[in-house]
Protein backbone atom coordinates (compact mmCIF):
# COMPACT_ATOMS: atom_id res chain seq x y z
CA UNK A 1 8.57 -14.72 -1.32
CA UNK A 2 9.59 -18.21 -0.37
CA UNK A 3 11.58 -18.67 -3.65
CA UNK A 4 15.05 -19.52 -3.50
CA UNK A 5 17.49 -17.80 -6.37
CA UNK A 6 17.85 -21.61 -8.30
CA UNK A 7 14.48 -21.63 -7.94
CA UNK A 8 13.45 -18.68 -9.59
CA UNK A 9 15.80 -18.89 -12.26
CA UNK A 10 15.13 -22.40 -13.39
CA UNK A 11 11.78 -20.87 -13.86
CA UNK A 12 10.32 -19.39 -17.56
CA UNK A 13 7.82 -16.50 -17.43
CA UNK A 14 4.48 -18.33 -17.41
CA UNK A 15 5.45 -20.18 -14.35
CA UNK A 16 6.76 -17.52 -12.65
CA UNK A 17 3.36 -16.25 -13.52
CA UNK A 18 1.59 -18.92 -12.36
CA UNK A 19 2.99 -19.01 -9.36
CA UNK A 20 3.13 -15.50 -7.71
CA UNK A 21 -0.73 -15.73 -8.90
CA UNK A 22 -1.22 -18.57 -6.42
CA UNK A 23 0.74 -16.82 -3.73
CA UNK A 24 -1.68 -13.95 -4.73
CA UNK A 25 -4.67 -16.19 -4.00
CA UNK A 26 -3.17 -17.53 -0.59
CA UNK A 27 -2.75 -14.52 0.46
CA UNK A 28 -6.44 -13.58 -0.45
CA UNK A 29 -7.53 -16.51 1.65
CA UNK A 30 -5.79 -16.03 4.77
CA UNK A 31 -6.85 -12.13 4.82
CA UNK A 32 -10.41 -14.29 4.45
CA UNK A 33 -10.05 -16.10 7.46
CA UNK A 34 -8.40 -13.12 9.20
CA UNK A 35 -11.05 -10.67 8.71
CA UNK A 36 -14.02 -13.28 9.77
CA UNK A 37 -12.01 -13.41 13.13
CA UNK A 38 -11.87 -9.14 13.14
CA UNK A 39 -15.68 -9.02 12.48
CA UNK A 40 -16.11 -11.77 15.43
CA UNK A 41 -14.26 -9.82 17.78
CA UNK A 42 -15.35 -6.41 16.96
CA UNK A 43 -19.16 -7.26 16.65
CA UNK A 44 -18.68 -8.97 20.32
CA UNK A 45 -17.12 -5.19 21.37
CA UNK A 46 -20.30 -3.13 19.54
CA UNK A 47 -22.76 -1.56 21.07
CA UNK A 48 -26.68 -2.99 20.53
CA UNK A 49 -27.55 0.42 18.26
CA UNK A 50 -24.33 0.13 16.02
CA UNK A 51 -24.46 -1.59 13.09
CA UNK A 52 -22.86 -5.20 12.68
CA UNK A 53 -19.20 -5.64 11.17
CA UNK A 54 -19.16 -7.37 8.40
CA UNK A 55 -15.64 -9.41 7.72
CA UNK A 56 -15.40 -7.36 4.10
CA UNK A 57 -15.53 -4.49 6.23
CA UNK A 58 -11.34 -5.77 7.36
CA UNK A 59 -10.29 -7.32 4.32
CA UNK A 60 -8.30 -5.43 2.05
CA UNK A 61 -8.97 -7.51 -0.73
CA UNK A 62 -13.03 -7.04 -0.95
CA UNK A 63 -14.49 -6.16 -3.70
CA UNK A 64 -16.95 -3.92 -3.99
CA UNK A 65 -19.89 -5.63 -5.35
CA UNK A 66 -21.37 -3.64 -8.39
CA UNK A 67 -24.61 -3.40 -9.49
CA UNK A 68 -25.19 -5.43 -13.09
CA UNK A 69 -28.24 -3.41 -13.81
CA UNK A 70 -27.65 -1.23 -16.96
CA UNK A 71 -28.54 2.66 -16.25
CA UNK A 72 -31.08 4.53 -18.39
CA UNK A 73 -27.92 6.09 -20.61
CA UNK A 74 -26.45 2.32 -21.31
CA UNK A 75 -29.82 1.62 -22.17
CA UNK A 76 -30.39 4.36 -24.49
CA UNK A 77 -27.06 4.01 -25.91
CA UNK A 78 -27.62 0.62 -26.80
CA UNK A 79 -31.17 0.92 -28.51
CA UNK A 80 -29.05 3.41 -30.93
CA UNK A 81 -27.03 0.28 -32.16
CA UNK A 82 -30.15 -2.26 -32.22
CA UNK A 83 -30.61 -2.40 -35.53
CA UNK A 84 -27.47 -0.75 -37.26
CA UNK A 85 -24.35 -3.05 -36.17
CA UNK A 86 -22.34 -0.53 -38.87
């Protein structure tokens, strides 16, 4: 983890927080950079008919995106509670 043992212990809980979410986000941004060099290399190997790579496509830390359009029953659901909050 990079931490020595004095390190860690001369540590309290929201910095050791703090700081594996940082190593988090490095490591979030070098599969980034890794996966735009996959999708380079693997759309130079693809044929013309096959669909482009896209670098999400390598990263294991995409996220889907998700649709923010409310469905018919979220709708529905939420007319119900319009006009009684109780």
């Amino acid at each position: 983890m990079g931490l020595l043992p004095d390190q860690f212990w001369g540590m309290t809980l929201a910095e050791f927080g703090s700081w594996s979410r940082g190593l988090k986000h490095q490591e979030e941004r070098h599969w980034a950079r890794t996966s735009a060099m996959m999708a380079l290399v693997a759309n130079t190997q693809r044929s013309q008919k096959s669909k482009a790579y896209k670098p999400n496509d390598f990263n294991p830390y995409a996220r889907e995106t998700q649709s923010t359009i409310p469905t018919t029953d979220q709708i529905e659901y939420l007319k119900k509670w319009q006009g009684n909050p109780s």
